[in-house]
C-alpha atoms as a PDB file:
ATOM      1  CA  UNK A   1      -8.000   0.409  -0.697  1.00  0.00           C
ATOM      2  CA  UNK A   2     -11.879   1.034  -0.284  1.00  0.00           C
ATOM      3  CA  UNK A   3     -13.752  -1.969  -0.428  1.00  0.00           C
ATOM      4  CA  UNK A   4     -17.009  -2.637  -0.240  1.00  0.00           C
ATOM      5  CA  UNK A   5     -18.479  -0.301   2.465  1.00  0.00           C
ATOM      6  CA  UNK A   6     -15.027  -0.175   4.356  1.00  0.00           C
ATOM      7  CA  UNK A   7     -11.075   0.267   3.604  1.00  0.00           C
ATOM      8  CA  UNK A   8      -8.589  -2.448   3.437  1.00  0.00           C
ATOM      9  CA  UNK A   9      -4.938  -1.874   4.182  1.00  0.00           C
ATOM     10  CA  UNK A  10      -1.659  -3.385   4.999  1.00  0.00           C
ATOM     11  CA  UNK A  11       2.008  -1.538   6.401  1.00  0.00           C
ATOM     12  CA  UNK A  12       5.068  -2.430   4.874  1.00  0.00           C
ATOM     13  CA  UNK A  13       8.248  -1.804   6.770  1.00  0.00           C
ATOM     14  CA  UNK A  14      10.616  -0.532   3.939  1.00  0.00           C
ATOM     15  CA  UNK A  15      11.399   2.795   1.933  1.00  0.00           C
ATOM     16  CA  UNK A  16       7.657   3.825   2.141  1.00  0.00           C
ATOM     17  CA  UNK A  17       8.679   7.263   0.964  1.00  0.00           C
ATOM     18  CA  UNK A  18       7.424   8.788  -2.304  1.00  0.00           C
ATOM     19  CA  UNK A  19      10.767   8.096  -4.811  1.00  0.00           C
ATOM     20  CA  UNK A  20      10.654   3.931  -4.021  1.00  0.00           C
ATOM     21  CA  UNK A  21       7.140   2.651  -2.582  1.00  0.00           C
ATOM     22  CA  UNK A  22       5.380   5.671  -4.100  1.00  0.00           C
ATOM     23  CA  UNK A  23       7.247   5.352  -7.504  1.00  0.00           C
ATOM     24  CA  UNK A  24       6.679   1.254  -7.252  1.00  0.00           C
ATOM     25  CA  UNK A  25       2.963   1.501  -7.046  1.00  0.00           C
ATOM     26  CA  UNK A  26       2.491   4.852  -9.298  1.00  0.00           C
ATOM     27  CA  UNK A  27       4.412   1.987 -11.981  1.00  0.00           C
ATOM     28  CA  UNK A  28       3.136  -1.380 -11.267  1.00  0.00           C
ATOM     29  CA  UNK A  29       0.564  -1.703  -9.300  1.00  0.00           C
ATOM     30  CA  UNK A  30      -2.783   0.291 -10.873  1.00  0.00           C
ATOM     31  CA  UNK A  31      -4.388  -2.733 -11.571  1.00  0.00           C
ATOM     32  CA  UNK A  32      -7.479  -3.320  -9.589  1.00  0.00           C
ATOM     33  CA  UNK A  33      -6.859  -6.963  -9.323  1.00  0.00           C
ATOM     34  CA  UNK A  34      -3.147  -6.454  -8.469  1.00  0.00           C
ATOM     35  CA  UNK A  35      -3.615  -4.092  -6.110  1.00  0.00           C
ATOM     36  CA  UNK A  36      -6.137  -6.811  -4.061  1.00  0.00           C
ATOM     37  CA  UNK A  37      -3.194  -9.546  -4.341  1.00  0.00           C
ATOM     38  CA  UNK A  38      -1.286  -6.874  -2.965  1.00  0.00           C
ATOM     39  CA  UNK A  39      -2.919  -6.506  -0.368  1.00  0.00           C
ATOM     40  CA  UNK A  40      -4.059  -9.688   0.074  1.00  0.00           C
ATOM     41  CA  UNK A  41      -0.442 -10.797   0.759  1.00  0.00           C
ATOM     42  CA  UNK A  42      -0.695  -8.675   4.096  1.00  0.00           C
ATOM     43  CA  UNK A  43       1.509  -6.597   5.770  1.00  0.00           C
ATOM     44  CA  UNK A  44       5.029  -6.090   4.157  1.00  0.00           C
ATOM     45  CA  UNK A  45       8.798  -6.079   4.700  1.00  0.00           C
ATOM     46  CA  UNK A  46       9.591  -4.145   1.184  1.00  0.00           C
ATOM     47  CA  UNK A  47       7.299  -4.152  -1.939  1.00  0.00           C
ATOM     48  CA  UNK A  48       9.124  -4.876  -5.218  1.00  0.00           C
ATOM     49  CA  UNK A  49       7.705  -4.070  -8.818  1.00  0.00           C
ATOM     50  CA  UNK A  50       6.645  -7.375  -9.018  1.00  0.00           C
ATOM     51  CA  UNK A  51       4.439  -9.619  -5.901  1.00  0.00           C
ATOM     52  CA  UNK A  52       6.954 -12.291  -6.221  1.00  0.00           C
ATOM     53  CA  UNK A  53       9.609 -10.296  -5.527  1.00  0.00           C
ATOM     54  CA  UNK A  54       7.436  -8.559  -2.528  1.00  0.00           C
ATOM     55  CA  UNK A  55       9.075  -9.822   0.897  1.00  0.00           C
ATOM     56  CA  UNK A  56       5.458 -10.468   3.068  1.00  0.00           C
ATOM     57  CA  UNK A  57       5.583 -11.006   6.796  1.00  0.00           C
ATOM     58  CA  UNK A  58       3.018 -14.057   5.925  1.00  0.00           C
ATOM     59  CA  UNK A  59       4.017 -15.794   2.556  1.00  0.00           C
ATOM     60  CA  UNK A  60       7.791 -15.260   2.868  1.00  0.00           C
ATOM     61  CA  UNK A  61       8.228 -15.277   6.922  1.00  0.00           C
ATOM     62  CA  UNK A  62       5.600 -17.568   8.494  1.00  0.00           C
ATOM     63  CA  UNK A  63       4.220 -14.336  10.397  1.00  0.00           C
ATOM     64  CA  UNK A  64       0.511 -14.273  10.610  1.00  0.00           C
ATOM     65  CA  UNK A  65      -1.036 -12.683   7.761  1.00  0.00           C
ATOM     66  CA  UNK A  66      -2.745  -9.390   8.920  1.00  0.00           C
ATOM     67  CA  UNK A  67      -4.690  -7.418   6.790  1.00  0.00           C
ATOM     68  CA  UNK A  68      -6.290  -4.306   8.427  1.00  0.00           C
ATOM     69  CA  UNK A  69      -9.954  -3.667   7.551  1.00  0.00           C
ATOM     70  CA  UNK A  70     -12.265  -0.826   9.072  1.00  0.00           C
ATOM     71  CA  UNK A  71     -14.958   1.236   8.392  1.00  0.00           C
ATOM     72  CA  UNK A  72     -12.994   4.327   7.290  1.00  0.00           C
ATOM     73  CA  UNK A  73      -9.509   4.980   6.528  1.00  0.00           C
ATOM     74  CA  UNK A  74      -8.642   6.526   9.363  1.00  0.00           C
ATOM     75  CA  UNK A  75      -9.336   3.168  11.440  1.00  0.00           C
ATOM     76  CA  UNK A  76      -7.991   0.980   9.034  1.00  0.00           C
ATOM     77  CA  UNK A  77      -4.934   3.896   9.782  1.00  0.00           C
ATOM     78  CA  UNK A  78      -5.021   3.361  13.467  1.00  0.00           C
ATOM     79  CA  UNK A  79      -4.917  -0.126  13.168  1.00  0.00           C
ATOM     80  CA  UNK A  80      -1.720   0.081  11.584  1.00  0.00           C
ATOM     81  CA  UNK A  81       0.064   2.632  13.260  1.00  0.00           C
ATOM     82  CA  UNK A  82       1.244   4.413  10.148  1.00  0.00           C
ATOM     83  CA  UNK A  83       3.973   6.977  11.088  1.00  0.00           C
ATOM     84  CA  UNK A  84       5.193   7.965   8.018  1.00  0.00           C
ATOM     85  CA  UNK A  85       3.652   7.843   4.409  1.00  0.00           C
ATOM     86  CA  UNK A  86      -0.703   6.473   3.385  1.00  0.00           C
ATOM     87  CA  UNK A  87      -0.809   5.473   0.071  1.00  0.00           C
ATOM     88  CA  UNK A  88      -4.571   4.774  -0.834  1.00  0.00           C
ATOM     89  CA  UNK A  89      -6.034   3.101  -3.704  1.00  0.00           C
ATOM     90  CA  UNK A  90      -9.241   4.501  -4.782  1.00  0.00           C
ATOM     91  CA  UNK A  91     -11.417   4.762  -8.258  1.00  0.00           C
ATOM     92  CA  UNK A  92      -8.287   3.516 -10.174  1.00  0.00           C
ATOM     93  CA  UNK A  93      -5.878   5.125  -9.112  1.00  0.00           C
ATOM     94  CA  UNK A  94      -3.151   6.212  -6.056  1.00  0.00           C
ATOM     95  CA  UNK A  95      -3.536   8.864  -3.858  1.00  0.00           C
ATOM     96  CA  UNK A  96      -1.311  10.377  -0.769  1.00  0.00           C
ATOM     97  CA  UNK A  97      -2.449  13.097   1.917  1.00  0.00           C
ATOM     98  CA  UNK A  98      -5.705  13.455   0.067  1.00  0.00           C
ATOM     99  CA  UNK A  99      -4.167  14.249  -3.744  1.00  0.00           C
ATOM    100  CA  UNK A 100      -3.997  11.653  -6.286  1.00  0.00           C
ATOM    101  CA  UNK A 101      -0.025  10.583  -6.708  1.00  0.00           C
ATOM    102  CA  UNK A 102       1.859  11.826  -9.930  1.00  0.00           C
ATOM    103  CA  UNK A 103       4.922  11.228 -11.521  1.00  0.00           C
ATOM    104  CA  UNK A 104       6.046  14.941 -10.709  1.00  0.00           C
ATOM    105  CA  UNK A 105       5.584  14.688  -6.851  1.00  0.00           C
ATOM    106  CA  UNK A 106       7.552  10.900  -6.748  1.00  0.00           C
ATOM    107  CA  UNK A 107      10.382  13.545  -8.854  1.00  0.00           C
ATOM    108  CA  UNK A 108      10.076  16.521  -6.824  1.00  0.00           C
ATOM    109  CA  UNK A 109      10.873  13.885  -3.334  1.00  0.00           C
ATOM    110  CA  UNK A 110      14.102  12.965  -5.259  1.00  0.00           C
END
């Protein structure tokens, strides 16, 4: 998510491909504010339509909470490790590999 001068992000374990975590935020999560407790909850085991139903590494394991936070996205990206699928949160809405998510690329992945 950009924030401020910088990017905030978090890496959830789980399903991060386009037809469950893509689908998931594309449906409940476009909400500025919900988006930021998203995040805020840190890095993730698997995201769930709802942030109570979210397993966290921090709230629902005891883990430390980490939340990544650079300069750009592509240190925020680094910090992480991502080896698979970037969802980013910017001006409202969801984007992947540069192109704002749709309904018809979470349909074409299924």
């Amino acid at each position: 998510m950009k924030d401020g001068d910088g990017y905030k992000g978090i890496y959830c374990h789980s399903d991060g491909y386009l037809s469950w975590n893509g689908k998931i935020l594309l449906e409940n999560y476009q909400d500025e504010n919900k988006v930021r407790e998203l995040i805020g909850l840190g890095h993730l085991s698997i995201l769930r339509p709802e942030l109570d139903c979210t397993t966290a590494y921090a709230r629902d394991r005891g883990e430390d909470l980490v939340v990544n936070v650079g300069p750009t996205l592509k240190s925020v990206e680094e910090q992480i490790g991502h080896n698979g699928y970037v969802y980013v949160f910017e001006n409202g809405k969801w984007h992947i590999n540069g192109e704002v998510l749709t309904k018809e690329m979470i349909d074409e992945d299924n």
